[in-house]
PDB file of N, CA and C in Angstrom:
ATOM      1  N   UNK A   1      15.736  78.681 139.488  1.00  0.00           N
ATOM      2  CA  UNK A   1      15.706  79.797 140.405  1.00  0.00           C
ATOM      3  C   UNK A   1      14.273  79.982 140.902  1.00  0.00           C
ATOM      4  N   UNK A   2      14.259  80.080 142.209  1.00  0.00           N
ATOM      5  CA  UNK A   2      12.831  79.860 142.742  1.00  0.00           C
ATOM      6  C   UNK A   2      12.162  81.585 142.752  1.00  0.00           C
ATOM      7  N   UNK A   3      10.703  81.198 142.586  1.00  0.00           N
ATOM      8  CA  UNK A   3      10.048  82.887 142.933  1.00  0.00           C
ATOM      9  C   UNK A   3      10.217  83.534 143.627  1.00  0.00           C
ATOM     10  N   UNK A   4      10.580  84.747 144.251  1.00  0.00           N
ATOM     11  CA  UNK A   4      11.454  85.594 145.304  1.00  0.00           C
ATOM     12  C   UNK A   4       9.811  85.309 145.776  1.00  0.00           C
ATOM     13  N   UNK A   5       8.648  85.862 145.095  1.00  0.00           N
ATOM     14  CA  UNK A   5       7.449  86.210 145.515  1.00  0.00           C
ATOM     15  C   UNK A   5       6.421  85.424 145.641  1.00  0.00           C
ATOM     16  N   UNK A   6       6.809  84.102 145.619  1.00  0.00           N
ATOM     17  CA  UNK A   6       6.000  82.731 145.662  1.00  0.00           C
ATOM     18  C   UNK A   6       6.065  82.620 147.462  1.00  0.00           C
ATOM     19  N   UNK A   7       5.327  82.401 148.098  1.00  0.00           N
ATOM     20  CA  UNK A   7       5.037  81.777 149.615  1.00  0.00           C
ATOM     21  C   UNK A   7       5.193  80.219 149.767  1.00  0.00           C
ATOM     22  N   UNK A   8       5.983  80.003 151.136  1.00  0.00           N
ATOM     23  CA  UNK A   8       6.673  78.494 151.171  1.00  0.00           C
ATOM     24  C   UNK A   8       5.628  77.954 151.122  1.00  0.00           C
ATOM     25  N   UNK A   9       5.463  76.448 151.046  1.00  0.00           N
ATOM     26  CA  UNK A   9       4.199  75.542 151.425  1.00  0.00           C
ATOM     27  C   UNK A   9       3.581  75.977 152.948  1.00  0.00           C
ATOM     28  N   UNK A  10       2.512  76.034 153.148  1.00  0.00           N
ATOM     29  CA  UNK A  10       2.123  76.684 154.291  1.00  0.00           C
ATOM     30  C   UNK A  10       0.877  75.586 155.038  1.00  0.00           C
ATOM     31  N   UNK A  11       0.585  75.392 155.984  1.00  0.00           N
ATOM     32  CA  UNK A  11      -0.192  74.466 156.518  1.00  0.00           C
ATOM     33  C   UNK A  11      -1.684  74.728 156.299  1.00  0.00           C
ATOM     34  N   UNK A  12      -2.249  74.826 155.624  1.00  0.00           N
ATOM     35  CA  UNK A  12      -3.607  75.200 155.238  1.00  0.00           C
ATOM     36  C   UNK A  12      -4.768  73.862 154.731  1.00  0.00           C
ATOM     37  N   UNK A  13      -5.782  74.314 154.823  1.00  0.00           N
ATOM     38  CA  UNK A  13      -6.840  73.580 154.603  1.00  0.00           C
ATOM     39  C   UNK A  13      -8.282  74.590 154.320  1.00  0.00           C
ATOM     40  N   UNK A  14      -9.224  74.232 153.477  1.00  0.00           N
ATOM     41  CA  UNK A  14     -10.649  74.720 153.664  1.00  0.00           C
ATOM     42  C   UNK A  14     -11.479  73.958 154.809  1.00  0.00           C
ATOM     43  N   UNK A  15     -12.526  74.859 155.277  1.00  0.00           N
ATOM     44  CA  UNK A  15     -13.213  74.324 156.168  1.00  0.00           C
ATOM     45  C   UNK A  15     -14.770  74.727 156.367  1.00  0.00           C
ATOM     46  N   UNK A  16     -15.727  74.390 156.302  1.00  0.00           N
ATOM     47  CA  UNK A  16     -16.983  74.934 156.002  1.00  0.00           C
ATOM     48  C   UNK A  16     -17.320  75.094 157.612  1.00  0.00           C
ATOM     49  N   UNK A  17     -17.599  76.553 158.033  1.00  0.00           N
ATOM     50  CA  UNK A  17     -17.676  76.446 159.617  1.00  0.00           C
ATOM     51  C   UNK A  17     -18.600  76.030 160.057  1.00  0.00           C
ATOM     52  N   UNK A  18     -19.768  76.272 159.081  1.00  0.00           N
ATOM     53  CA  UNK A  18     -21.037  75.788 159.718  1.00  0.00           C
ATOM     54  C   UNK A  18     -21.488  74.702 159.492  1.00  0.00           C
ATOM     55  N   UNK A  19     -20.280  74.193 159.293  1.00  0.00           N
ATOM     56  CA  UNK A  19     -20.807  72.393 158.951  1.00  0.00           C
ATOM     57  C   UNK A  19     -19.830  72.277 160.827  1.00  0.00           C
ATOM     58  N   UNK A  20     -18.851  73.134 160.949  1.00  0.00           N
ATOM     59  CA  UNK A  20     -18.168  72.381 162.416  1.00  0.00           C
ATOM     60  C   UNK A  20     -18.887  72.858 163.533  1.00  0.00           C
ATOM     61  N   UNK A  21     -19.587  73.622 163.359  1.00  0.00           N
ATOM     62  CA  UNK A  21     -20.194  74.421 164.310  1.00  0.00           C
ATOM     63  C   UNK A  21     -21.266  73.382 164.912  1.00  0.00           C
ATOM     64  N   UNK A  22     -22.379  73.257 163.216  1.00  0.00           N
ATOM     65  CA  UNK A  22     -23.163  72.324 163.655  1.00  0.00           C
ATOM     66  C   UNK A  22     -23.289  70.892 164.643  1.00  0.00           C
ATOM     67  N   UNK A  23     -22.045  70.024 164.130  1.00  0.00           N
ATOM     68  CA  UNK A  23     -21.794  69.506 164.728  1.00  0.00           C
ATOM     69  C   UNK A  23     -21.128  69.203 165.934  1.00  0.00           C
ATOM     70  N   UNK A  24     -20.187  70.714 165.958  1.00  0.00           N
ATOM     71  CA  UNK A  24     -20.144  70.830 167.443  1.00  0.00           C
ATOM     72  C   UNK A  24     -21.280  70.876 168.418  1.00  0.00           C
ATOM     73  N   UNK A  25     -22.542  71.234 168.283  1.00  0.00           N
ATOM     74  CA  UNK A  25     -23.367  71.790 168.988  1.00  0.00           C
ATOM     75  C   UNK A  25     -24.532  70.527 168.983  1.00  0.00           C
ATOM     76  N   UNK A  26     -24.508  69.832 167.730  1.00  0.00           N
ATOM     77  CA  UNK A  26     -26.059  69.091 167.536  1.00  0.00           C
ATOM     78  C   UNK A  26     -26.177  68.038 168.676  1.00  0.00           C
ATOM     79  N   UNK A  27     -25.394  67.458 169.529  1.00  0.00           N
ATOM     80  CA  UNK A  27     -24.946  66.433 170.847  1.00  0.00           C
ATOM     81  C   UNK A  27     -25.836  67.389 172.129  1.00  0.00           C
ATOM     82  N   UNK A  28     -25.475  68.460 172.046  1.00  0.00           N
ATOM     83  CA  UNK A  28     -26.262  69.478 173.334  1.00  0.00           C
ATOM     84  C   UNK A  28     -27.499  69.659 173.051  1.00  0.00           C
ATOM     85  N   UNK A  29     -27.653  70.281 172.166  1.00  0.00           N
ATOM     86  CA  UNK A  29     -29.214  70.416 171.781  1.00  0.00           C
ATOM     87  C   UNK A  29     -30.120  69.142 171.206  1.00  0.00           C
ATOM     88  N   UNK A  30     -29.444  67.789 170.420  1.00  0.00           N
ATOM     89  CA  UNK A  30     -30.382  66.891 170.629  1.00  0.00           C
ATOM     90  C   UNK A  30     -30.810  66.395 172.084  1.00  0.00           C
ATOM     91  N   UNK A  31     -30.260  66.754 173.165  1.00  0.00           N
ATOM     92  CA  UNK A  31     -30.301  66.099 174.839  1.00  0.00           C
ATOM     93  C   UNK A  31     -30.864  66.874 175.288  1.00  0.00           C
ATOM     94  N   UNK A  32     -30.611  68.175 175.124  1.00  0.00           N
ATOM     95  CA  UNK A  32     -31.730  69.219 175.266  1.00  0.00           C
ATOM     96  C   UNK A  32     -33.314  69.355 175.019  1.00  0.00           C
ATOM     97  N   UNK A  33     -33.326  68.576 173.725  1.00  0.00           N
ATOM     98  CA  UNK A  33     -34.900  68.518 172.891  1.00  0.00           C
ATOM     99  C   UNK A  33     -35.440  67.066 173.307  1.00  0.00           C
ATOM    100  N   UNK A  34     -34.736  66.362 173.635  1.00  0.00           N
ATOM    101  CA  UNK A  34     -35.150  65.144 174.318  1.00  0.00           C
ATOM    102  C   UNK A  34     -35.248  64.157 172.870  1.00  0.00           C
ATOM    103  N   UNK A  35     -34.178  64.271 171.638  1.00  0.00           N
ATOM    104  CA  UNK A  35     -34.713  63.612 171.042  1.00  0.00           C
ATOM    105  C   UNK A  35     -33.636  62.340 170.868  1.00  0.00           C
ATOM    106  N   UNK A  36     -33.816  61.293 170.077  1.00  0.00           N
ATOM    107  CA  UNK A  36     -33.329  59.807 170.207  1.00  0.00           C
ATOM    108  C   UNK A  36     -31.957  60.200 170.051  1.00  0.00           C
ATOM    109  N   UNK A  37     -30.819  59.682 170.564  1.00  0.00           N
ATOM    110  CA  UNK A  37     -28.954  59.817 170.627  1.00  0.00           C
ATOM    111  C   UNK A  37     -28.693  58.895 169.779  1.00  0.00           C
ATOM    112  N   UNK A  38     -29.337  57.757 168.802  1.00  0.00           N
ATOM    113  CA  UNK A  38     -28.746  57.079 168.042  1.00  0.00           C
ATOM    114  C   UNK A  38     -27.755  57.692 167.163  1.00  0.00           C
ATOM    115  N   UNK A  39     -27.218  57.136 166.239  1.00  0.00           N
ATOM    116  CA  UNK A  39     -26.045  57.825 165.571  1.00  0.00           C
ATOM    117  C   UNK A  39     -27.107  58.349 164.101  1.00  0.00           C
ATOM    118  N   UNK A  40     -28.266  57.517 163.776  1.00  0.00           N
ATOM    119  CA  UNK A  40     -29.278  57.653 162.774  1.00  0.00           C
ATOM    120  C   UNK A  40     -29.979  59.368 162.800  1.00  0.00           C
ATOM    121  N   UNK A  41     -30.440  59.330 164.262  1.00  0.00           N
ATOM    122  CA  UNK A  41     -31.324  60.773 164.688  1.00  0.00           C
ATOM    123  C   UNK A  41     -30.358  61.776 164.667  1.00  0.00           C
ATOM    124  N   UNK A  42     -29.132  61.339 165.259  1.00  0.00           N
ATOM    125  CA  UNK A  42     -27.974  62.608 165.138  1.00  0.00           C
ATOM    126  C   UNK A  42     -27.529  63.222 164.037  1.00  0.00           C
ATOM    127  N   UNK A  43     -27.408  62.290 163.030  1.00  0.00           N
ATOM    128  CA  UNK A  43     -26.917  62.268 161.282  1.00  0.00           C
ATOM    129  C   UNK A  43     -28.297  63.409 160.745  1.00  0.00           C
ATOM    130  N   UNK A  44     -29.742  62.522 161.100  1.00  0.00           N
ATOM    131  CA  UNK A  44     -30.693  63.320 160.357  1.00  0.00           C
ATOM    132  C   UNK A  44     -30.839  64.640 160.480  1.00  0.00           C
ATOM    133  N   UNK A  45     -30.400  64.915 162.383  1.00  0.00           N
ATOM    134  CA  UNK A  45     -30.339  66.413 162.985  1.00  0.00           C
ATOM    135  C   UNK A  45     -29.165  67.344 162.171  1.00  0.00           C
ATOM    136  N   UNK A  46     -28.185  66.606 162.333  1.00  0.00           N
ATOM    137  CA  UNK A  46     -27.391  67.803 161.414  1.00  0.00           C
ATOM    138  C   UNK A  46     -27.258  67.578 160.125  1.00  0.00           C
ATOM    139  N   UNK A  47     -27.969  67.013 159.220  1.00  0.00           N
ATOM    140  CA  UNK A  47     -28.052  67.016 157.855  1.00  0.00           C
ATOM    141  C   UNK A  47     -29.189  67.844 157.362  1.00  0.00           C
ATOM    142  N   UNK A  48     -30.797  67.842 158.158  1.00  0.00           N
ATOM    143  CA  UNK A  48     -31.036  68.672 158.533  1.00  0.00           C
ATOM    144  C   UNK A  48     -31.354  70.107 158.513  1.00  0.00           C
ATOM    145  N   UNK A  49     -30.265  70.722 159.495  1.00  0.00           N
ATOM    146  CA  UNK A  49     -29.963  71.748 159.927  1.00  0.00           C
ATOM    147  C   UNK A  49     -29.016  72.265 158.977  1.00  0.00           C
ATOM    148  N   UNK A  50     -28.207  71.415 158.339  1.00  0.00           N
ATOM    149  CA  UNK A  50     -27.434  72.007 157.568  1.00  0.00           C
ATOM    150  C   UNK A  50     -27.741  72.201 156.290  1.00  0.00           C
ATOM    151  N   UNK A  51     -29.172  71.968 155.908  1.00  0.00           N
ATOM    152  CA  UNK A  51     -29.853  71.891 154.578  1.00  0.00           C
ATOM    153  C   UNK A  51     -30.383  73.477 154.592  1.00  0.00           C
ATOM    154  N   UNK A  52     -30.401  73.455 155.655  1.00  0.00           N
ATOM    155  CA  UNK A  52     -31.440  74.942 156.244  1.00  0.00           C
ATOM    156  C   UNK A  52     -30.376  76.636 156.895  1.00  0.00           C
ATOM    157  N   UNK A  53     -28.895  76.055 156.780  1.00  0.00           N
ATOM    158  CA  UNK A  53     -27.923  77.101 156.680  1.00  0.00           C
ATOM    159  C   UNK A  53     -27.163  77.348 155.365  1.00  0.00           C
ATOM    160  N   UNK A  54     -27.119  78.514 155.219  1.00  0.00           N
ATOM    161  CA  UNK A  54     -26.086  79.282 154.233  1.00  0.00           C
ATOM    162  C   UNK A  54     -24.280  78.371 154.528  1.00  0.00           C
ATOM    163  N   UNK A  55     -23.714  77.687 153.727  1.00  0.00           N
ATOM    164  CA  UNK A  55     -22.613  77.272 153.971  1.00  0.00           C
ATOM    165  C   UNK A  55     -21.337  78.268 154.057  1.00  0.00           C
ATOM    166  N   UNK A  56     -20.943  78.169 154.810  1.00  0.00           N
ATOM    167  CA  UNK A  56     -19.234  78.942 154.588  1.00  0.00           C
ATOM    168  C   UNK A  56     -17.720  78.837 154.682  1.00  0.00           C
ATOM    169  N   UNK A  57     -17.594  78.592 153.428  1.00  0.00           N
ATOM    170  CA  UNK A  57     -16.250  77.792 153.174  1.00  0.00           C
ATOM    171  C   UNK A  57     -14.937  78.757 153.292  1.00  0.00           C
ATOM    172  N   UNK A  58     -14.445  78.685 154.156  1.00  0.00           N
ATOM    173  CA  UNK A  58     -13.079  79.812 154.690  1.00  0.00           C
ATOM    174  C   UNK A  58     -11.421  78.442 154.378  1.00  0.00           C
ATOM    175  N   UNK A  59     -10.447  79.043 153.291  1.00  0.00           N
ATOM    176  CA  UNK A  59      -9.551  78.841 153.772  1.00  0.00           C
ATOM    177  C   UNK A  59      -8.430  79.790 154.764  1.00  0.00           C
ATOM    178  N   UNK A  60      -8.331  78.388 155.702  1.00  0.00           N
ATOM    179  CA  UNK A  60      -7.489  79.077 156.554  1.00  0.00           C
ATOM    180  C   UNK A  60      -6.334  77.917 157.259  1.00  0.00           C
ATOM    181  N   UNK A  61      -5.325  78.503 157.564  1.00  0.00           N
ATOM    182  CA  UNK A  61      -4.100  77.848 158.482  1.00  0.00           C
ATOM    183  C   UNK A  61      -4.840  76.847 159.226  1.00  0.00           C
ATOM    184  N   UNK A  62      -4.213  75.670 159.349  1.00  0.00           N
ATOM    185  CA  UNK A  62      -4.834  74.716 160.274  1.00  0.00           C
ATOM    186  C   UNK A  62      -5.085  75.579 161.639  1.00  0.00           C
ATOM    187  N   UNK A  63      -3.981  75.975 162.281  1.00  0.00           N
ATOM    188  CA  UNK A  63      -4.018  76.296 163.360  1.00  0.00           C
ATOM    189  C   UNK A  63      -5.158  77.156 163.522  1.00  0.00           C
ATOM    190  N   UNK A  64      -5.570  78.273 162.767  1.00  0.00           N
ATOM    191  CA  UNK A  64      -6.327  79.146 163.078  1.00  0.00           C
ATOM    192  C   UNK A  64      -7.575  78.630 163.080  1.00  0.00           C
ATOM    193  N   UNK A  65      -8.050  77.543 162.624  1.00  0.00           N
ATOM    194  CA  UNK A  65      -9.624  76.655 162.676  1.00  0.00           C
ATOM    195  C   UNK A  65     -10.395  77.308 163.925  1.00  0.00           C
ATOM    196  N   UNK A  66     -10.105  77.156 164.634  1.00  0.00           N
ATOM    197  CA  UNK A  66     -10.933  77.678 165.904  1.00  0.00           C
ATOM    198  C   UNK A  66     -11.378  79.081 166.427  1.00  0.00           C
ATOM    199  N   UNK A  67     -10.402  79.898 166.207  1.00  0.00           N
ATOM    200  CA  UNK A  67     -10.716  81.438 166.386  1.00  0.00           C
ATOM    201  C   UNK A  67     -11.768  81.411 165.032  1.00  0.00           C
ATOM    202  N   UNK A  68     -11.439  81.535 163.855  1.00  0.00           N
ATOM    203  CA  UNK A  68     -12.363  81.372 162.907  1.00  0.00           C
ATOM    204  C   UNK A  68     -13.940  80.854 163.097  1.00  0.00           C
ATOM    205  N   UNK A  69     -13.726  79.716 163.869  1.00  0.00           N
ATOM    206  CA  UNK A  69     -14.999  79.112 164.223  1.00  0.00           C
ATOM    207  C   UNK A  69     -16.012  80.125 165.007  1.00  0.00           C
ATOM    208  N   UNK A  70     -15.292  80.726 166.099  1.00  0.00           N
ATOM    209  CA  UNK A  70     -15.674  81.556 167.196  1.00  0.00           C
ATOM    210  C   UNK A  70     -16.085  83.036 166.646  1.00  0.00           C
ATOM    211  N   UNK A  71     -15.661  83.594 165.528  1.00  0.00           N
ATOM    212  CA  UNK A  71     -16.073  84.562 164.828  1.00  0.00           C
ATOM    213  C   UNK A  71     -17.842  84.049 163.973  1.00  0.00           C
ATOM    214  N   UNK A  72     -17.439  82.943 163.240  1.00  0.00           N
ATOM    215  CA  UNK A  72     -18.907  82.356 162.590  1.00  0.00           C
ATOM    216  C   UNK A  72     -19.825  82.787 164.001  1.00  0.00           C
ATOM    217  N   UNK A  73     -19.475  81.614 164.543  1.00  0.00           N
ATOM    218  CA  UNK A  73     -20.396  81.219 165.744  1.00  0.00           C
ATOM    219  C   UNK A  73     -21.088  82.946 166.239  1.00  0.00           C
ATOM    220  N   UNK A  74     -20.434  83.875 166.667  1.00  0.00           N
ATOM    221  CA  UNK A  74     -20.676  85.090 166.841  1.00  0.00           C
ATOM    222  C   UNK A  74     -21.933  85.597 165.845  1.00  0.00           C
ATOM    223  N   UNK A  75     -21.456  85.443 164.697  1.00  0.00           N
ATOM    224  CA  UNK A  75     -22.257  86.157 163.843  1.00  0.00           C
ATOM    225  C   UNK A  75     -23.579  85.554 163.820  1.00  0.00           C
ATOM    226  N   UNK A  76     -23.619  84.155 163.234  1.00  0.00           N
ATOM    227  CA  UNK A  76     -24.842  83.325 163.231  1.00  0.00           C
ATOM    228  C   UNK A  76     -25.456  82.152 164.043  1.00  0.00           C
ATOM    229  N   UNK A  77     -24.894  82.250 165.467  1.00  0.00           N
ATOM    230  CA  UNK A  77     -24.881  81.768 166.423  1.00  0.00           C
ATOM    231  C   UNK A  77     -26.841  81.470 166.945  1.00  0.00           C
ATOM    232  N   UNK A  78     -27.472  82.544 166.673  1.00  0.00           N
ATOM    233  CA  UNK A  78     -28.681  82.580 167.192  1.00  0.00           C
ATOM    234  C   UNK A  78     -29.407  81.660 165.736  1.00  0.00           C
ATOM    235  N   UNK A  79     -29.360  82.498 164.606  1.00  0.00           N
ATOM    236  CA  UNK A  79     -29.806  81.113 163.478  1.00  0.00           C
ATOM    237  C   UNK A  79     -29.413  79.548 163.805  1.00  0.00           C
ATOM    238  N   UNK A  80     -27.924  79.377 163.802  1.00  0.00           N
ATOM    239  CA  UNK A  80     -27.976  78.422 163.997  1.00  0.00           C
ATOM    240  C   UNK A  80     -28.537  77.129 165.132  1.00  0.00           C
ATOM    241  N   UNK A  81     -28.836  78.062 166.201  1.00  0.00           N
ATOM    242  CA  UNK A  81     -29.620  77.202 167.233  1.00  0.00           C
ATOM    243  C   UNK A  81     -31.163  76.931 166.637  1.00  0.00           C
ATOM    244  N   UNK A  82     -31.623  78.378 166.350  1.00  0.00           N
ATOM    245  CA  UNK A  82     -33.036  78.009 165.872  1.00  0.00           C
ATOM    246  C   UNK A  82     -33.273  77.136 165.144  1.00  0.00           C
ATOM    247  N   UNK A  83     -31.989  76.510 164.012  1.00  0.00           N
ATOM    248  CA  UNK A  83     -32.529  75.583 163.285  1.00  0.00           C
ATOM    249  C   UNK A  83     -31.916  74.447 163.862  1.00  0.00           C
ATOM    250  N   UNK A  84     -31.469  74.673 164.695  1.00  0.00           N
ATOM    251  CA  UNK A  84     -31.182  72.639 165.438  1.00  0.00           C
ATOM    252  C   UNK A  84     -32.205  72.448 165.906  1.00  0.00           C
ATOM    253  N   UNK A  85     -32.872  73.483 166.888  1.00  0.00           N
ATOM    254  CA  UNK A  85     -33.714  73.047 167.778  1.00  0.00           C
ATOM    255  C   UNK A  85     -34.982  72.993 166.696  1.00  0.00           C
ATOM    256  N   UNK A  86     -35.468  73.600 165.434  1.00  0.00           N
ATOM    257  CA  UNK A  86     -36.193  73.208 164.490  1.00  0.00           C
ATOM    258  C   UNK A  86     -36.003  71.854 163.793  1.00  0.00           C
ATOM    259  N   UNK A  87     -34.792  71.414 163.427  1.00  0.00           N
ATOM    260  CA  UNK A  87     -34.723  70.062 163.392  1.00  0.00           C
ATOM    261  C   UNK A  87     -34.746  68.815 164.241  1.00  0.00           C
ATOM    262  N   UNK A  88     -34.422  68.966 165.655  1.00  0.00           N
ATOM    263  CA  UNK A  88     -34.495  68.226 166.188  1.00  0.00           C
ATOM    264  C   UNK A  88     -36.100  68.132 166.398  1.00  0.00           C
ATOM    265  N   UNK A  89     -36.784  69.210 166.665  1.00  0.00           N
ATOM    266  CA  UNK A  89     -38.115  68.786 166.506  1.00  0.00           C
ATOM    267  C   UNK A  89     -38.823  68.240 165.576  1.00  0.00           C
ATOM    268  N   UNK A  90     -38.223  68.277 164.687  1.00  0.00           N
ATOM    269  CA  UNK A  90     -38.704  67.813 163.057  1.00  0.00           C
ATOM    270  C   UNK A  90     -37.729  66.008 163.684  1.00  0.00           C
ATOM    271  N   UNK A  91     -36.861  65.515 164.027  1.00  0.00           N
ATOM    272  CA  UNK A  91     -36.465  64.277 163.871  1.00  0.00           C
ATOM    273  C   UNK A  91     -37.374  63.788 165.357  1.00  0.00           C
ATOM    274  N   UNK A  92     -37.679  64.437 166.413  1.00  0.00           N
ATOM    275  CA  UNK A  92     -38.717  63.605 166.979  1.00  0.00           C
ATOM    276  C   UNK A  92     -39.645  63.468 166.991  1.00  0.00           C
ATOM    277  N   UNK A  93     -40.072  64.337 166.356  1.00  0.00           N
ATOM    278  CA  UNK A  93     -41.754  63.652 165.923  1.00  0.00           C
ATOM    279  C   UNK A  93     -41.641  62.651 164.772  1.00  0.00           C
ATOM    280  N   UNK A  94     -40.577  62.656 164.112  1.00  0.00           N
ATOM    281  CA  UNK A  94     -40.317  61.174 163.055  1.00  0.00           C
ATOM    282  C   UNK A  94     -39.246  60.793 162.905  1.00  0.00           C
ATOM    283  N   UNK A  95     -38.569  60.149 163.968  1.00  0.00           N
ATOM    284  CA  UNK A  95     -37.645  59.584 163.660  1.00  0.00           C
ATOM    285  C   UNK A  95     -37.374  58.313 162.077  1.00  0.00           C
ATOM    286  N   UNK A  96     -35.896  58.103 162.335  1.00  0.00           N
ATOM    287  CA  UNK A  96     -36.106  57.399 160.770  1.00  0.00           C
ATOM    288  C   UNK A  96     -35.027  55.886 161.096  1.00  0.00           C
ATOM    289  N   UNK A  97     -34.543  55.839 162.281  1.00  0.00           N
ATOM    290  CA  UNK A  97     -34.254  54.850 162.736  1.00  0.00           C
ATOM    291  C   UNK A  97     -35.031  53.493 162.900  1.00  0.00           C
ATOM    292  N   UNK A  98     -34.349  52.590 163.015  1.00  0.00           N
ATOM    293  CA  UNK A  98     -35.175  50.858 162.821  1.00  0.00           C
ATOM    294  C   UNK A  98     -35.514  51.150 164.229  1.00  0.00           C
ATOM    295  N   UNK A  99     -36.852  50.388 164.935  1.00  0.00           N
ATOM    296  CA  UNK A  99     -37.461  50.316 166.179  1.00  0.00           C
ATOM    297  C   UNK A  99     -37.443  48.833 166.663  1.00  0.00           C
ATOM    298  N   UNK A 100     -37.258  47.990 165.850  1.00  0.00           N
ATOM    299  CA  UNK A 100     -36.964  47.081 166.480  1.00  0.00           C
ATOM    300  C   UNK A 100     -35.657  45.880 165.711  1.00  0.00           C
ATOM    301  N   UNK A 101     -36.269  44.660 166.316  1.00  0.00           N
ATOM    302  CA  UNK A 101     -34.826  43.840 165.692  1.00  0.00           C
ATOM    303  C   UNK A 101     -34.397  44.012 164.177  1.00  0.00           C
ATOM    304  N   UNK A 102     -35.007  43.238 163.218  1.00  0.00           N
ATOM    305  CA  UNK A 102     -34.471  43.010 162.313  1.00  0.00           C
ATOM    306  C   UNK A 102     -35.273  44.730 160.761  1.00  0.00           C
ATOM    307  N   UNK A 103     -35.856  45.549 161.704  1.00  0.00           N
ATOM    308  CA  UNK A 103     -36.212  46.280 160.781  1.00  0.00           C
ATOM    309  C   UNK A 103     -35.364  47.464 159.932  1.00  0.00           C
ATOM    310  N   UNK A 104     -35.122  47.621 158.946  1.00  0.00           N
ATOM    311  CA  UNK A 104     -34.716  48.513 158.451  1.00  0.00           C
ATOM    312  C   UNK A 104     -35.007  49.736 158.595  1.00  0.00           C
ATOM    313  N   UNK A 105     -33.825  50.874 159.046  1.00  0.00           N
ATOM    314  CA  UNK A 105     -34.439  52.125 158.660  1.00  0.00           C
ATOM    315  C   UNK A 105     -35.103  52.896 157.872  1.00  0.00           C
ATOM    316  N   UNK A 106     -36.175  53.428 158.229  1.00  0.00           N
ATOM    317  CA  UNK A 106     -36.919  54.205 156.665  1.00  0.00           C
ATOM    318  C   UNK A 106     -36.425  55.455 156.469  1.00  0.00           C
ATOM    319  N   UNK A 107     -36.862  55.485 155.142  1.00  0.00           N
ATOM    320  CA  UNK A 107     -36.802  56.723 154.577  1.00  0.00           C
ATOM    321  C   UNK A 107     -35.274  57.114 153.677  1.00  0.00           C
ATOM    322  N   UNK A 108     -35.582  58.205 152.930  1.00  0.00           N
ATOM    323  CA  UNK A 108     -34.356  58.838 152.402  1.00  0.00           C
ATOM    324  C   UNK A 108     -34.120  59.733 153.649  1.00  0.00           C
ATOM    325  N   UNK A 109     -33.099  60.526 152.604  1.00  0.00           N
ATOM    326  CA  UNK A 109     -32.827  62.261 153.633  1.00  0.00           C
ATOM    327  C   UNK A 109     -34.017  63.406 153.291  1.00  0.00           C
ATOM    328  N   UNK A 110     -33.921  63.707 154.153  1.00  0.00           N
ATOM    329  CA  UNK A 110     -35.141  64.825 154.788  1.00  0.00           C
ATOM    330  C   UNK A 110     -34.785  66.204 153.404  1.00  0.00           C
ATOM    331  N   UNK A 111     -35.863  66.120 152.506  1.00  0.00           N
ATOM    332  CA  UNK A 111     -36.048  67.110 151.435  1.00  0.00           C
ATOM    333  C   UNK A 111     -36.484  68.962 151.864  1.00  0.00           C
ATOM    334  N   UNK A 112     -35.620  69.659 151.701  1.00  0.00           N
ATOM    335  CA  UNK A 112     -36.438  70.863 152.176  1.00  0.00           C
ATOM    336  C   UNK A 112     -37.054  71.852 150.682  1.00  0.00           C
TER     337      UNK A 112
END
C-alpha cells in the first residue's frame, strides 16, 4: 500500500546558478574585455570568477531552471559582472594557453 503522503517521482534536478549564470555571460564579457576566445582563456575566465562567487545550489523542477536563474541574476547580477570583468583582466594580462606549435600550456588553475 503506497504513502497517501509520499509525492509521485517529479522531474527535478540541483543546479548551482552561479555556475549557469557565469557561463552564460563569460562569451560577452570575454569579447567585451578583448581577451583571447580560446576554449583555454574561457575555462580560466570562468573558473576564475567562480572561485571569487558565493555558490548557490537550488533544487528545483527542470522546467523552472530559468525563472530561478533570472531571480539569482537580479540579486547578484552587478557582483557577478565585476568579477568577470576582474577575471578576464586577470586572464589577459596572462594568459595560460600554448602560443605556439608544439608548446604546452602553462600553469595550474589560478589560486585565490
Amino acid at each position: 500500500m503506497a504513502n497517501e503522503n509520499m509525492l509521485p517521482d517529479q522531474d527535478v534536478t540541483y543546479l548551482n546558478v552561479m555556475q549557469a549564470l557565469v557561463e552564460d555571460k563569460a562569451g560577452k564579457y570575454i569579447q567585451m574585455a578583448g581577451v583571447c576566445p580560446c576554449p583555454r582563456c574561457r575555462i580560466d575566465v570562468v573558473a576564475l570568477t567562480l572561485s571569487k562567487m558565493p555558490s548557490k545550489y537550488v533544487v528545483v523542477q527542470k522546467a523552472d531552471a530559468v525563472p530561478m536563474l533570472s531571480v539569482y541574476e537580479n540579486r547578484y547580477g552587478t557582483a557577478l559582472v565585476s568579477s568577470l570583468l576582474a577575471a578576464c583582466e586577470q586572464v589577459k594580462a596572462h594568459p595560460r594557453h600554448a602560443s605556439g606549435g608544439d608548446e604546452k600550456p602553462r600553469g595550474v588553475a589560478f589560486v585565490r
